[in-house]
C-alpha atoms as a PDB file:
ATOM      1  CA  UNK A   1     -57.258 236.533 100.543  1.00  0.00           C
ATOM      2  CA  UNK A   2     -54.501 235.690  98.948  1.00  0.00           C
ATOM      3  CA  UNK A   3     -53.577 237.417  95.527  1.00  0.00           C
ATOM      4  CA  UNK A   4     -52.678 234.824  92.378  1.00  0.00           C
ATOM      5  CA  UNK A   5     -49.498 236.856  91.692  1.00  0.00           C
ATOM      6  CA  UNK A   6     -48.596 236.144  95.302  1.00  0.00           C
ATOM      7  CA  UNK A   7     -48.893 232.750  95.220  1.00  0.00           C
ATOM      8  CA  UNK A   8     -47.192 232.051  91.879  1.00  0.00           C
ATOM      9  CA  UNK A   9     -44.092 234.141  92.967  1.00  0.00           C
ATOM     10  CA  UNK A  10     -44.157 232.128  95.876  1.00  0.00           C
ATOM     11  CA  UNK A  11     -44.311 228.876  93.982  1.00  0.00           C
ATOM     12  CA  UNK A  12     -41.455 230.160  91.686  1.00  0.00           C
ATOM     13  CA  UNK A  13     -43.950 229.202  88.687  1.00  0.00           C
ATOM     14  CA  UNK A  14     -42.102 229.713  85.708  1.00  0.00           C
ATOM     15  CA  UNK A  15     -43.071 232.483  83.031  1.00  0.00           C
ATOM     16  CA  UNK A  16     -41.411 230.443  80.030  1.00  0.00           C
ATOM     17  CA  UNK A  17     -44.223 229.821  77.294  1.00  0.00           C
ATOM     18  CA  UNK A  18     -46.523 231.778  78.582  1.00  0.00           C
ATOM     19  CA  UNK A  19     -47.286 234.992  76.410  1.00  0.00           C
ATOM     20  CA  UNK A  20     -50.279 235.584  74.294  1.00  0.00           C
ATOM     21  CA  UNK A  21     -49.724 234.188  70.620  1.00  0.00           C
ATOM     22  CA  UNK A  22     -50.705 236.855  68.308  1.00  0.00           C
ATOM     23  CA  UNK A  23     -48.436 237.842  64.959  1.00  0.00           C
ATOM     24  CA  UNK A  24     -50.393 241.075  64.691  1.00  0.00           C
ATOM     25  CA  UNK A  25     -51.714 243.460  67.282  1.00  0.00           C
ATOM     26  CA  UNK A  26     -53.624 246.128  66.496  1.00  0.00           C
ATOM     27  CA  UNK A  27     -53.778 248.764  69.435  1.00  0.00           C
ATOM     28  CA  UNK A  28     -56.692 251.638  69.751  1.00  0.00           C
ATOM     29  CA  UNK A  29     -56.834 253.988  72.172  1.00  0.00           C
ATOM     30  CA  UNK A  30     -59.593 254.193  74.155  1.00  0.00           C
ATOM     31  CA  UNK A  31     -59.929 256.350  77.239  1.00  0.00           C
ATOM     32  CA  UNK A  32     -61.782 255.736  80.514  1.00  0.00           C
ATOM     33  CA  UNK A  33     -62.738 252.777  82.321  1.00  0.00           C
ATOM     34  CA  UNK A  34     -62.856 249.175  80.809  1.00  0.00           C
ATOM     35  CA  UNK A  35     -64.736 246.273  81.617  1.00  0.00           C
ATOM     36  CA  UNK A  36     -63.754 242.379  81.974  1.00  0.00           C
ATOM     37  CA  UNK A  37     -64.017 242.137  78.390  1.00  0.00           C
ATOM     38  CA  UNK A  38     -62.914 245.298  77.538  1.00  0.00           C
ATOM     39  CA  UNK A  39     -63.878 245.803  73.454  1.00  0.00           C
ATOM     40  CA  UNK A  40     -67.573 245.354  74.091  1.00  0.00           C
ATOM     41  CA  UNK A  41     -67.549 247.115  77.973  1.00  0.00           C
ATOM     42  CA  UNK A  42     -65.812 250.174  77.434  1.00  0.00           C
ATOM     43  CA  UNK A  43     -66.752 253.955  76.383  1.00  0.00           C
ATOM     44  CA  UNK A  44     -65.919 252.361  72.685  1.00  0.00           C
ATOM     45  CA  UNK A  45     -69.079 251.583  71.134  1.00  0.00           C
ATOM     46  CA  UNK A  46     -69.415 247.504  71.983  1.00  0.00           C
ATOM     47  CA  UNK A  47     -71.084 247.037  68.496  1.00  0.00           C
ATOM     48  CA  UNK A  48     -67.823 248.280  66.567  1.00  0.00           C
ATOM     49  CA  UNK A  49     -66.270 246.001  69.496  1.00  0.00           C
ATOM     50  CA  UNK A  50     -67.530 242.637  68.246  1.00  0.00           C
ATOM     51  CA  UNK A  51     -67.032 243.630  64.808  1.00  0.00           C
ATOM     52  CA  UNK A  52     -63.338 243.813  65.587  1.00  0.00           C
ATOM     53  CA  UNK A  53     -63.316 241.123  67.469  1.00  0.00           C
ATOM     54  CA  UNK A  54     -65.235 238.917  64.211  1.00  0.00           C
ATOM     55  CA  UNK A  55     -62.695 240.425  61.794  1.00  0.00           C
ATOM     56  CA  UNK A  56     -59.910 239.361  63.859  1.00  0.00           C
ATOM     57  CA  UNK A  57     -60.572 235.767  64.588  1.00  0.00           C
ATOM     58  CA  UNK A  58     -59.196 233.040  63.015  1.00  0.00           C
ATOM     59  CA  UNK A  59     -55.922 235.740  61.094  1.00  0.00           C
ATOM     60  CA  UNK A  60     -53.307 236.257  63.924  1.00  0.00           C
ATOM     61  CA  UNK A  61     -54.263 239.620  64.691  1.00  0.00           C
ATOM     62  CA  UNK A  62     -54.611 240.287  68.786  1.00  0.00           C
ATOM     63  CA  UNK A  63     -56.872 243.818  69.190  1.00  0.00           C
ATOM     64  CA  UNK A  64     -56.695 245.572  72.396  1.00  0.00           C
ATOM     65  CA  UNK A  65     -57.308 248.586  73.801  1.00  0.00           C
ATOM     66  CA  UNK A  66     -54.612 251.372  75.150  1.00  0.00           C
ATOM     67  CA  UNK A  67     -54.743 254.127  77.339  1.00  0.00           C
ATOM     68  CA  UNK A  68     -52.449 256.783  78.998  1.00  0.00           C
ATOM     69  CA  UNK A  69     -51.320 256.146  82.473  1.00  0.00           C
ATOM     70  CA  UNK A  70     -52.721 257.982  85.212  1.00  0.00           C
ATOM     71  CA  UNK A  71     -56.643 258.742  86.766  1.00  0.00           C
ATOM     72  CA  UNK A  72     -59.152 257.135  84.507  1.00  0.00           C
ATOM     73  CA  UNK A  73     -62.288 259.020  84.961  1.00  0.00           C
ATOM     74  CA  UNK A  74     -64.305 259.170  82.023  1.00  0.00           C
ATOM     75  CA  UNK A  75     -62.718 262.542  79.928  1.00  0.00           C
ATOM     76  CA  UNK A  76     -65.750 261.818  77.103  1.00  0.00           C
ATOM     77  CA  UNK A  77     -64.761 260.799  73.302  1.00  0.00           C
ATOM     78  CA  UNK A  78     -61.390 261.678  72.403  1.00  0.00           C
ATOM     79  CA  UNK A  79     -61.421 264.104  69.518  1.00  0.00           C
ATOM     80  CA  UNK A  80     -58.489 261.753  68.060  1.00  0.00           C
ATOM     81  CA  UNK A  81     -56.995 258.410  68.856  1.00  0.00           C
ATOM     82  CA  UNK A  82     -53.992 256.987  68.686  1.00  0.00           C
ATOM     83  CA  UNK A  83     -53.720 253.346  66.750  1.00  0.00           C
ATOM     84  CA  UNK A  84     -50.542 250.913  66.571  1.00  0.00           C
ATOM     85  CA  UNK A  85     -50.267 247.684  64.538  1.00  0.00           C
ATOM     86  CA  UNK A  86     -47.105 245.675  65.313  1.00  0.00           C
ATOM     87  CA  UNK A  87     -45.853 242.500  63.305  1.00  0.00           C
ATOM     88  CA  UNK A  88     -43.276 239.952  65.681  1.00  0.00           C
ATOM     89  CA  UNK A  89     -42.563 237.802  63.193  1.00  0.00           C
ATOM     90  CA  UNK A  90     -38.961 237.865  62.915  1.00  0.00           C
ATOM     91  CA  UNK A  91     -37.643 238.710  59.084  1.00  0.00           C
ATOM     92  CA  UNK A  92     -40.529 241.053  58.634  1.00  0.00           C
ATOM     93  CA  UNK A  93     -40.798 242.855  62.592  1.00  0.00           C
ATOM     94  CA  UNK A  94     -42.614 246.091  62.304  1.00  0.00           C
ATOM     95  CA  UNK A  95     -44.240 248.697  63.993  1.00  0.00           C
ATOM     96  CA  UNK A  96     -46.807 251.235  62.287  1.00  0.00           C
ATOM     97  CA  UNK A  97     -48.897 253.942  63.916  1.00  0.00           C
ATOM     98  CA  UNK A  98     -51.783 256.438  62.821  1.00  0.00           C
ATOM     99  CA  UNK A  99     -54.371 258.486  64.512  1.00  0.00           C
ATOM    100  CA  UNK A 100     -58.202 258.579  63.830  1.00  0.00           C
ATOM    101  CA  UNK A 101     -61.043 260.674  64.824  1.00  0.00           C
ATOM    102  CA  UNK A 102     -63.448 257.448  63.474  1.00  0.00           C
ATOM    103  CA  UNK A 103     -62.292 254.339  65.466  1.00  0.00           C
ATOM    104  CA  UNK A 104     -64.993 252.843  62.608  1.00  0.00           C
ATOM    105  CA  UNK A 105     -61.865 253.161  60.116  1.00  0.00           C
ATOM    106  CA  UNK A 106     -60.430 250.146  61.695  1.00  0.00           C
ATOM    107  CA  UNK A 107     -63.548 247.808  59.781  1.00  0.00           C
ATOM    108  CA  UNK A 108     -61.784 248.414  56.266  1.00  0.00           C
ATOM    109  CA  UNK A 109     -58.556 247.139  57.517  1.00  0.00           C
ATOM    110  CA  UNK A 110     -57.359 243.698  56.126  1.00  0.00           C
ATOM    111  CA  UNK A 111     -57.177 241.619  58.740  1.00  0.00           C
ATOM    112  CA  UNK A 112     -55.680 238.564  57.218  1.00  0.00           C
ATOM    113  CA  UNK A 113     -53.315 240.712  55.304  1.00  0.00           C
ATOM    114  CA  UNK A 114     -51.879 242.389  58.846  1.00  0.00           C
ATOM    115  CA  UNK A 115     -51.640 238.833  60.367  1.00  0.00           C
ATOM    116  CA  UNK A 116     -49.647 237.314  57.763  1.00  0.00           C
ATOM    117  CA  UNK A 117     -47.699 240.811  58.372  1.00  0.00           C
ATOM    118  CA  UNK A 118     -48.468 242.987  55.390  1.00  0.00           C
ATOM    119  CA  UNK A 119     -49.415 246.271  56.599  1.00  0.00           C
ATOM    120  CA  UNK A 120     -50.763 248.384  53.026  1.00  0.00           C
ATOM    121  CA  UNK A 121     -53.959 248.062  54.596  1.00  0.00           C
ATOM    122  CA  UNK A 122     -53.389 250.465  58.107  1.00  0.00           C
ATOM    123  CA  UNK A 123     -51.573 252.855  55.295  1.00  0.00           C
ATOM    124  CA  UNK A 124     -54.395 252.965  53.091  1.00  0.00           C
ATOM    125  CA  UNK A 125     -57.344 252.920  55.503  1.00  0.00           C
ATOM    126  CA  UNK A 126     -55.644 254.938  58.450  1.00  0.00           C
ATOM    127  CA  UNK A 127     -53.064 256.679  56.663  1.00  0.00           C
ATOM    128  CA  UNK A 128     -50.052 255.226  59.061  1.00  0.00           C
ATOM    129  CA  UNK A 129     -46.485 255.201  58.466  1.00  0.00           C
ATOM    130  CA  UNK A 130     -43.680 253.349  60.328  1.00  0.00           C
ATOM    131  CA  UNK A 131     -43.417 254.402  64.030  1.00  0.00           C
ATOM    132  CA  UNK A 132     -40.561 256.722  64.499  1.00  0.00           C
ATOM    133  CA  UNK A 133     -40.675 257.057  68.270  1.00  0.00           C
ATOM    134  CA  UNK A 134     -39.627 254.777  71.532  1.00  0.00           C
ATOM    135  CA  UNK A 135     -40.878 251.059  71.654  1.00  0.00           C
ATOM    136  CA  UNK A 136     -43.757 250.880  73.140  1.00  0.00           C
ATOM    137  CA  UNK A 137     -43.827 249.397  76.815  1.00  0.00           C
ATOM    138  CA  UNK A 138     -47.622 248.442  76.770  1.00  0.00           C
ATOM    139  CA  UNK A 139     -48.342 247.470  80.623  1.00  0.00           C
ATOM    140  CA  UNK A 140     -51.365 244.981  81.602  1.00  0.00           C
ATOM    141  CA  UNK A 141     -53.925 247.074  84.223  1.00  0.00           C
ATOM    142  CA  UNK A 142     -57.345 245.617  83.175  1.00  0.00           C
ATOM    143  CA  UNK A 143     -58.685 245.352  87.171  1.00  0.00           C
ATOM    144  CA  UNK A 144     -62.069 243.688  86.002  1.00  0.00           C
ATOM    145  CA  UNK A 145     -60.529 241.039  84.355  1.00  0.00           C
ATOM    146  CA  UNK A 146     -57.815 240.526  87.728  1.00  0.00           C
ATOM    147  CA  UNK A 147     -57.406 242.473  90.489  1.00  0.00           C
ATOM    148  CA  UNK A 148     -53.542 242.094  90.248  1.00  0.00           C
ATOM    149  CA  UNK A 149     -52.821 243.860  87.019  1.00  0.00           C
ATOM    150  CA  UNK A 150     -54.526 247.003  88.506  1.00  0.00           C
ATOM    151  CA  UNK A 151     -53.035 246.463  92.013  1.00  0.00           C
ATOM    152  CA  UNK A 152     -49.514 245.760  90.423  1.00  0.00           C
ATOM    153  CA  UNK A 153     -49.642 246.884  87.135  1.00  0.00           C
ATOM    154  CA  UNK A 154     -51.171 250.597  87.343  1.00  0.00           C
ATOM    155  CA  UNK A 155     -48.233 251.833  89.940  1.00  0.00           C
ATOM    156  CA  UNK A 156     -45.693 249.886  87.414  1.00  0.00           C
ATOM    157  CA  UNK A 157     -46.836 252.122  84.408  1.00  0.00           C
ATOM    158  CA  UNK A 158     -47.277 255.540  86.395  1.00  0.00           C
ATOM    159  CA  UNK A 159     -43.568 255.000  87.022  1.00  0.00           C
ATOM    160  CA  UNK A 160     -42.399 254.274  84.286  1.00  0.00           C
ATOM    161  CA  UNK A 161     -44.327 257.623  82.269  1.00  0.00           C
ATOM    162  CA  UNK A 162     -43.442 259.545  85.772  1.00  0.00           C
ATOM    163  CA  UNK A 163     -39.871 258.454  85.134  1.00  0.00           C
ATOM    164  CA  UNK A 164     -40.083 259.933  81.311  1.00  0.00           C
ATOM    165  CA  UNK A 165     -40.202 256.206  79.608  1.00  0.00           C
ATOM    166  CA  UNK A 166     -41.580 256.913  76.189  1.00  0.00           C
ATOM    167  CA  UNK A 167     -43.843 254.830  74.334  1.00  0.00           C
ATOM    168  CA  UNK A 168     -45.451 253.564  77.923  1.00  0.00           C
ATOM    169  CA  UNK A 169     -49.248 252.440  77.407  1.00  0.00           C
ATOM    170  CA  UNK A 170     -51.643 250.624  79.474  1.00  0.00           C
ATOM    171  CA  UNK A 171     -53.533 247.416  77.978  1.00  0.00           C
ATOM    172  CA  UNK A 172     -56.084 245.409  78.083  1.00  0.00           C
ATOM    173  CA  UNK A 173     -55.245 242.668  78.028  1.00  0.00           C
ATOM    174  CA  UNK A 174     -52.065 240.206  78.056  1.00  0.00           C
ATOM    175  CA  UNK A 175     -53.115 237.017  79.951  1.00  0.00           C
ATOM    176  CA  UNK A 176     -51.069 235.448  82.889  1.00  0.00           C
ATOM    177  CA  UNK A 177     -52.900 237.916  85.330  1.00  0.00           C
ATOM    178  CA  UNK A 178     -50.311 235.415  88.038  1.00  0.00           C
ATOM    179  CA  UNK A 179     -47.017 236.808  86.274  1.00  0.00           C
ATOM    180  CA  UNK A 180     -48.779 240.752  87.329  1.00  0.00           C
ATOM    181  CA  UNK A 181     -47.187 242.954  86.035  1.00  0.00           C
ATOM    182  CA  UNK A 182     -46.811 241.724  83.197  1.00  0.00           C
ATOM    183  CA  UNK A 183     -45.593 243.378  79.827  1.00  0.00           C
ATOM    184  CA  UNK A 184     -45.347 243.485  75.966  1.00  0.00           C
ATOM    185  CA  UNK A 185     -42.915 244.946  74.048  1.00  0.00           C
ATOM    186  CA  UNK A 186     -43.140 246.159  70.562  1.00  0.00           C
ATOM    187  CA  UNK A 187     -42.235 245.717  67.992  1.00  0.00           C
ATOM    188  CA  UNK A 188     -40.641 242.675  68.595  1.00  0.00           C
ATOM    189  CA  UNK A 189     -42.894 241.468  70.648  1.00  0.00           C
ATOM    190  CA  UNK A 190     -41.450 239.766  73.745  1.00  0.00           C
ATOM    191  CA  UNK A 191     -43.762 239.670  76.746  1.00  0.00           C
ATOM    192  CA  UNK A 192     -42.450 239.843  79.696  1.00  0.00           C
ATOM    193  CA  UNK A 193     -43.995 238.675  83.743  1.00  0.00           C
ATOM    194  CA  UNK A 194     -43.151 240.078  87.401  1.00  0.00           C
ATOM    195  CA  UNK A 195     -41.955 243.345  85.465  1.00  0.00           C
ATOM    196  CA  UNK A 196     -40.200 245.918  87.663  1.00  0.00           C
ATOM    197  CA  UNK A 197     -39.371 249.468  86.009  1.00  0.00           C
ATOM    198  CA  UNK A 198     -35.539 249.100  86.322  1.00  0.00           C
ATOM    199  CA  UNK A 199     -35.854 245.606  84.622  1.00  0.00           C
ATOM    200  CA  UNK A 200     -38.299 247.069  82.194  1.00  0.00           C
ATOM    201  CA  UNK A 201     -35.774 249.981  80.935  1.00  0.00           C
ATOM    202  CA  UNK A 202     -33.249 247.597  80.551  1.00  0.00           C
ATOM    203  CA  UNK A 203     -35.692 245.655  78.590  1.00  0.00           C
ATOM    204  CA  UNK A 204     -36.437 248.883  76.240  1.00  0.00           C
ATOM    205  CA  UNK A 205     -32.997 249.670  76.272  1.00  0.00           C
ATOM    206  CA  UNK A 206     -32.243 246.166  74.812  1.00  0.00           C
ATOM    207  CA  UNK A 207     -35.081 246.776  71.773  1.00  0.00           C
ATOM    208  CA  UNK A 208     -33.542 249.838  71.096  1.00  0.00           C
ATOM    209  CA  UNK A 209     -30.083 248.641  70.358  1.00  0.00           C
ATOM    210  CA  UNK A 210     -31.969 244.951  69.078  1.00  0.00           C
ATOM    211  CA  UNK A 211     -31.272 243.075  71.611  1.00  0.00           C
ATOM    212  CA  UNK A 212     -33.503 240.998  74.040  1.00  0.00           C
ATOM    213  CA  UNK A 213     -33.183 240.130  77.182  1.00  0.00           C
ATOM    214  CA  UNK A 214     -34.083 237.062  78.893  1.00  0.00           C
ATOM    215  CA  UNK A 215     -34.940 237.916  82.692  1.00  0.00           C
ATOM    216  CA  UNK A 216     -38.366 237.355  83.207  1.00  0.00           C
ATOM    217  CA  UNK A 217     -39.603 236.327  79.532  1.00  0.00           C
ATOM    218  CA  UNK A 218     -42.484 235.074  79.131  1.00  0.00           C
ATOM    219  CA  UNK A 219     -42.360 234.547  75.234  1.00  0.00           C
ATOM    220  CA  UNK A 220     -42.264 236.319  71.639  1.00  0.00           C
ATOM    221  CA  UNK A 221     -46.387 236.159  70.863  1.00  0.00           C
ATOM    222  CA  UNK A 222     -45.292 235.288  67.332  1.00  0.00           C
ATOM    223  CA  UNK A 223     -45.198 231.433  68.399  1.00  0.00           C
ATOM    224  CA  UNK A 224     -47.451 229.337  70.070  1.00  0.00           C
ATOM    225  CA  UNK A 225     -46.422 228.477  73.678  1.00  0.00           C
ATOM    226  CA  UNK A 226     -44.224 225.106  73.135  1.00  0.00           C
ATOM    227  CA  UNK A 227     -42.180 227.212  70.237  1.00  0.00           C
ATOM    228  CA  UNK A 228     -42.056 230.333  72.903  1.00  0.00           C
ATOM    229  CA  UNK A 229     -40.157 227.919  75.606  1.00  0.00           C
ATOM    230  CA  UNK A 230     -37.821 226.286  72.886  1.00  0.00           C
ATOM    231  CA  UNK A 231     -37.010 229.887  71.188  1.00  0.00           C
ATOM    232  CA  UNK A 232     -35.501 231.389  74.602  1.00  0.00           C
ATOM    233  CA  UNK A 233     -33.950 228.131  75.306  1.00  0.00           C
ATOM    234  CA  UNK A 234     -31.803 228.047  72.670  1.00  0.00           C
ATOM    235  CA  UNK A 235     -31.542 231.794  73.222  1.00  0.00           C
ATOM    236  CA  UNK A 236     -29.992 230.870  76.817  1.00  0.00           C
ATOM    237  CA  UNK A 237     -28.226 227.611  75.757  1.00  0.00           C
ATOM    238  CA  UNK A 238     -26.567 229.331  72.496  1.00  0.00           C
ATOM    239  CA  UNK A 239     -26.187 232.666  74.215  1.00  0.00           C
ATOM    240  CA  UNK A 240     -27.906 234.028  71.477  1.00  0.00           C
ATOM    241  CA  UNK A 241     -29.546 237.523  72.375  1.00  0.00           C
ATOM    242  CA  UNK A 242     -29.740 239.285  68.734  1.00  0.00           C
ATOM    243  CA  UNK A 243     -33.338 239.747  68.260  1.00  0.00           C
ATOM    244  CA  UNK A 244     -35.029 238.787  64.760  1.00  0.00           C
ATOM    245  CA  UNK A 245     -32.485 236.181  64.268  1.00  0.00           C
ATOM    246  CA  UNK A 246     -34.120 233.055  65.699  1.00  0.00           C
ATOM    247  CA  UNK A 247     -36.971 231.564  63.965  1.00  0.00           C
ATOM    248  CA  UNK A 248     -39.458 228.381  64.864  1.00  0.00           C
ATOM    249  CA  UNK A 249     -39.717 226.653  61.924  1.00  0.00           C
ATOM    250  CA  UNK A 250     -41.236 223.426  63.076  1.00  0.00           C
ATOM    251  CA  UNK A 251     -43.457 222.178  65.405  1.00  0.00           C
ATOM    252  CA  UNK A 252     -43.903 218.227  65.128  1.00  0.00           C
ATOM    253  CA  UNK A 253     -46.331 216.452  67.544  1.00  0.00           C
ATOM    254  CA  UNK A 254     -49.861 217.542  69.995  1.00  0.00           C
ATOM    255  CA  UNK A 255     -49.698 217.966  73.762  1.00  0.00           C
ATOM    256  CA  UNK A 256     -48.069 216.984  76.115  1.00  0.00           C
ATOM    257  CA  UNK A 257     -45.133 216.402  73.749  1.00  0.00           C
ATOM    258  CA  UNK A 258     -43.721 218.455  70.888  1.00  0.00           C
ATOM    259  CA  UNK A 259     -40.351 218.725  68.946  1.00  0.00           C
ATOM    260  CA  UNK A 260     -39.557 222.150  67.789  1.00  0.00           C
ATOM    261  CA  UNK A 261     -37.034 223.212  65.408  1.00  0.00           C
ATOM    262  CA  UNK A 262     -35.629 226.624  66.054  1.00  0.00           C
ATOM    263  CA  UNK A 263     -33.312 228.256  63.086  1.00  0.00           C
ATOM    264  CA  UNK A 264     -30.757 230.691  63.160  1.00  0.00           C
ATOM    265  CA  UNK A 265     -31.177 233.688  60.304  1.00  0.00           C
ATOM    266  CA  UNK A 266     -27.225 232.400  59.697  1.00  0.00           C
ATOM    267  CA  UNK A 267     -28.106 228.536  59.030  1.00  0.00           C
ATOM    268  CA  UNK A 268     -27.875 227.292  62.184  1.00  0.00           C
ATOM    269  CA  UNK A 269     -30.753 224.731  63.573  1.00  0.00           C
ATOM    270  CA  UNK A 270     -31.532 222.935  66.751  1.00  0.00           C
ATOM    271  CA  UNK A 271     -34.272 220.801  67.525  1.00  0.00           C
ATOM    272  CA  UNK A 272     -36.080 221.328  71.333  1.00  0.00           C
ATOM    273  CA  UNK A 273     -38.241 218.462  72.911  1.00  0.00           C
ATOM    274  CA  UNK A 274     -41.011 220.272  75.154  1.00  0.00           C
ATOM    275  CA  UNK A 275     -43.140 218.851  77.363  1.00  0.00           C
ATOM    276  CA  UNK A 276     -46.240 220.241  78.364  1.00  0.00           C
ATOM    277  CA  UNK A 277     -46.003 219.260  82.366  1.00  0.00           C
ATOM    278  CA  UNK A 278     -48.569 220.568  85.432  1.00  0.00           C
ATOM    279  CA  UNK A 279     -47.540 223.630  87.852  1.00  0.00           C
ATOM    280  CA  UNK A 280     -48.205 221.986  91.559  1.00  0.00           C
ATOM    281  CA  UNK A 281     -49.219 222.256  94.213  1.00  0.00           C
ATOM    282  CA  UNK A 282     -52.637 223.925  92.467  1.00  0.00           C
ATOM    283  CA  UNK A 283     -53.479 227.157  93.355  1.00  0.00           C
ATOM    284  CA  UNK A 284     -55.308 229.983  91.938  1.00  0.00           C
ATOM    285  CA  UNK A 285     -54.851 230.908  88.479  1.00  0.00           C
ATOM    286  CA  UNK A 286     -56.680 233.810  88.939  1.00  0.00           C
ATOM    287  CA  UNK A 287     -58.152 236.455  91.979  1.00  0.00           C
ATOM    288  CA  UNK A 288     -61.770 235.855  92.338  1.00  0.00           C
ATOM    289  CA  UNK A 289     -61.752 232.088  91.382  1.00  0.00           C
ATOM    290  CA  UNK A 290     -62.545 229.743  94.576  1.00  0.00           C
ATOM    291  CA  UNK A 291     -61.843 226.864  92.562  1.00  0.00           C
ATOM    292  CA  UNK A 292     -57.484 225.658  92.460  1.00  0.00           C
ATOM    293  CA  UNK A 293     -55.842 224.662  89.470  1.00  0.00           C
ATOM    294  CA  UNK A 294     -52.551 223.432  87.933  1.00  0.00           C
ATOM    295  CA  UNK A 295     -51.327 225.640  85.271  1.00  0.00           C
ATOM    296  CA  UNK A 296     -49.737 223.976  82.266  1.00  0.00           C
ATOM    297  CA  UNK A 297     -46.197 224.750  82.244  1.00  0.00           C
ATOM    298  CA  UNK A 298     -43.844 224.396  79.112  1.00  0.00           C
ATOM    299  CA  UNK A 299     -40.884 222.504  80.000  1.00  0.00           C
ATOM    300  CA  UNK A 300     -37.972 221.774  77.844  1.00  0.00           C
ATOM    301  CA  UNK A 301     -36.594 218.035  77.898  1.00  0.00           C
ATOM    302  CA  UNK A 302     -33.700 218.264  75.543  1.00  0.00           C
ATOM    303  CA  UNK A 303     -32.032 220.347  73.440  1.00  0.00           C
ATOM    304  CA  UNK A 304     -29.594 219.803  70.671  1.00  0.00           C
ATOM    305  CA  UNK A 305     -27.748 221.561  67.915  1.00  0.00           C
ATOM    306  CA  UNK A 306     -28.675 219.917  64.166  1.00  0.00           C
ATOM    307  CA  UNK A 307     -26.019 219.095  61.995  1.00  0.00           C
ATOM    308  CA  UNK A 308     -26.956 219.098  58.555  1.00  0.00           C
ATOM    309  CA  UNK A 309     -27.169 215.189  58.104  1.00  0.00           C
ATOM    310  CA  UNK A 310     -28.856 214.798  61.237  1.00  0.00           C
ATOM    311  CA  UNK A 311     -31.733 214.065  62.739  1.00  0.00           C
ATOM    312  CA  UNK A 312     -32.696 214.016  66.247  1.00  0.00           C
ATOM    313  CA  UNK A 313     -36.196 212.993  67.971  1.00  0.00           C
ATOM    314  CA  UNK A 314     -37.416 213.743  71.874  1.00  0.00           C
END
C-alpha cells in the first residue's frame, strides 16, 4: 500500500499554506507511548488532557505533547517535566520554558493571556523564564495518528539528537501527515514539510542568526493558511528573509478567494490575491483512509507592492 507521503512527493503537492495556525503553543513533556489523540491516550492522565484541551479552545494556544528521541517504552512518571510556551507572532516572538513535577500546574495558566502572547502567567504559575538554549526542532512522530510521521519522522529526529542538534523534540502533533517529516521551529514558528536533517540544520542555523529559510515551508502558524502562502510569497518575490519583519495585517474576503495585505516592520505593504484551488489527481490524504481526496491548496494569483495612495483588488 502506498504511503500518503509517497504519493504527495510524487504529485509535487505543494507545502505552501499548510502549517497548523496556532499563536501560542504550549509544549509538556510526556514520556512513553501516545495514542491517535494523544492528550487524552497517553501515560498523562486523559482527565487533565481534556481540561487542557477546554482551556485552550477558542485563545490561539496549540498544546501538544513532547518527548525525547529514541525507544519509547513506558519509563513510568517522570519525576520532572519539561514545559515550553512559544509566541510566533512577529513584534512580540518568544520562547519561555519551565519544569514541573505537577503537569496539573498547567490548569492555572491564562490561556487567553498566552494566545494574545503575554506570558506572566507560565512565570507565575510554572516559574519559567526566557529559554536560553538552541531553538527547538520539534519533529512530528505520532504513528497512531499516521503511519508516516513514525516511519519518516522517528529516524529524522534520532539523527538529528545522534548528530548533537540541540533543542530536538518529538511531537504530537503538526498536521500534513503527507508533507512526513514534517517540522516546527520555535520560536518563530515556521513549519516546515519533507524535512531532511541537513535541510533542517540549515533551517536552525537560519533561527539562530534570525533568518528563515524558504525550502520546504510550509507556513509561520501565527496566520491562518491564505496569510501563510501570501507571507512567504512576498518573502520570495521581495527577497525578504529577515524573520519578525513581515506581518499579515489583512485578510479581506471567505474561500476560495482572499486578499491579504502583508507589511513590512519598515513601512512597506503589498497586497496578495490567494486562491484556495484543489490538489489533483485525489489521492490519500492520509495512511489508513480507503477513501481519495483533493487537498485544498493555497495558491497565490497576484502579487503587488502598495504604494501609499493605492489600492489594488484580486
Amino acid at each position: 500500500m502506498s504511503r500518503c507521503a509517497t504519493v504527495s512527493r510524487m504529485l509535487d503537492e505543494p507545502v505552501s499554506g499548510t502549517a497548523a495556525t496556532a499563536t501560542t503553543w504550549l509544549l509538556l513533556e510526556q514520556p512513553g507511548p501516545w495514542g491517535a489523540k494523544a492528550l487524552t491516550s497517553s501515560h498523562l492522565d486523559p482527565t487533565l488532557g481534556r481540561a487542557l484541551e477546554a482551556a485552550a479552545e477558542g485563545t490561539g494556544v496549540r498544546v501538544a505533547l513532547i518527548r525525547r528521541p529514541g525507544r519509547h517504552a513506558d519509563p513510568g512518571t517522570p519525576a520532572v517535566r519539561q514545559v515550553y510556551a512559544a509566541h510566533t507572532v512577529p513584534g512580540n516572538v518568544w520562547l519561555h520554558s519551565a519544569t514541573t513535577r505537577d503537569p496539573r500546574q498547567l490548569l492555572g495558566l491564562d490561556f487567553a493571556a498566552l494566545g494574545a502572547g503575554d506570558h506572566r502567567s507560565f512565570s507565575t504559575a510554572l516559574g519559567g523564564r526566557p529559554h536560553a538554549g538552541s531553538p527547538l526542532a520539534l519533529v512530528c512522530t505520532n504513528g497512531k495518528r499516521d503511519r508516516c510521521c513514525a516511519l519518516l519522522g522517528r529516524p529524522l529526529a534520532a539523527e538529528l539528537a545522534v548528530s548533537g542538534v540541540q533543542g530536538t523534540w518529538e511531537v504530537t502533533h503538526l498536521g500534513g501527515h503527507r508533507f512526513s517529516p514534517t517540522l516546527l521551529v520555535l520560536p518563530y514558528g515556521y513549519a516546515y514539510g519533507r524535512a531532511e536533517a541537513h535541510a533542517v540544520k540549515e533551517v536552525l542555523h537560519g533561527v539562530q542568526e534570525g533568518r528563515v529559510v524558504l525550502e520546504g515551508c510550509r507556513g509561520c502558524s501565527a496566520w491562518e493558511r491564505p496569510g501563510q502562502a501570501a507571507e512567504l510569497a512576498v518573502r520570495e518575490a521581495a527577497g525578504e528573509y529577515a524573520a519578525g519583519v513581515l506581518s499579515v495585517v489583512r485578510t479581506e474576503g471567505a474561500a476560495p478567494r482572499w486578499d491579504v495585505t502583508v507589511a513590512h516592520a519598515d513601512g512597506r505593504r503589498w497586497r496578495v490575491c490567494v486562491a484556495q484551488g484543489a490538489s489533483l489527481p485525489p489521492r490519500p490524504e492520509s495512511c489508513g483512509v480507503s477513501v481519495l481526496g483533493s487537498p485544498a491548496r493555497m495558491d497565490v494569483v497576484s502579487l503587488r507592492e502598495l504604494r501609499a495612495t493605492t489600492a489594488l483588488a484580486c
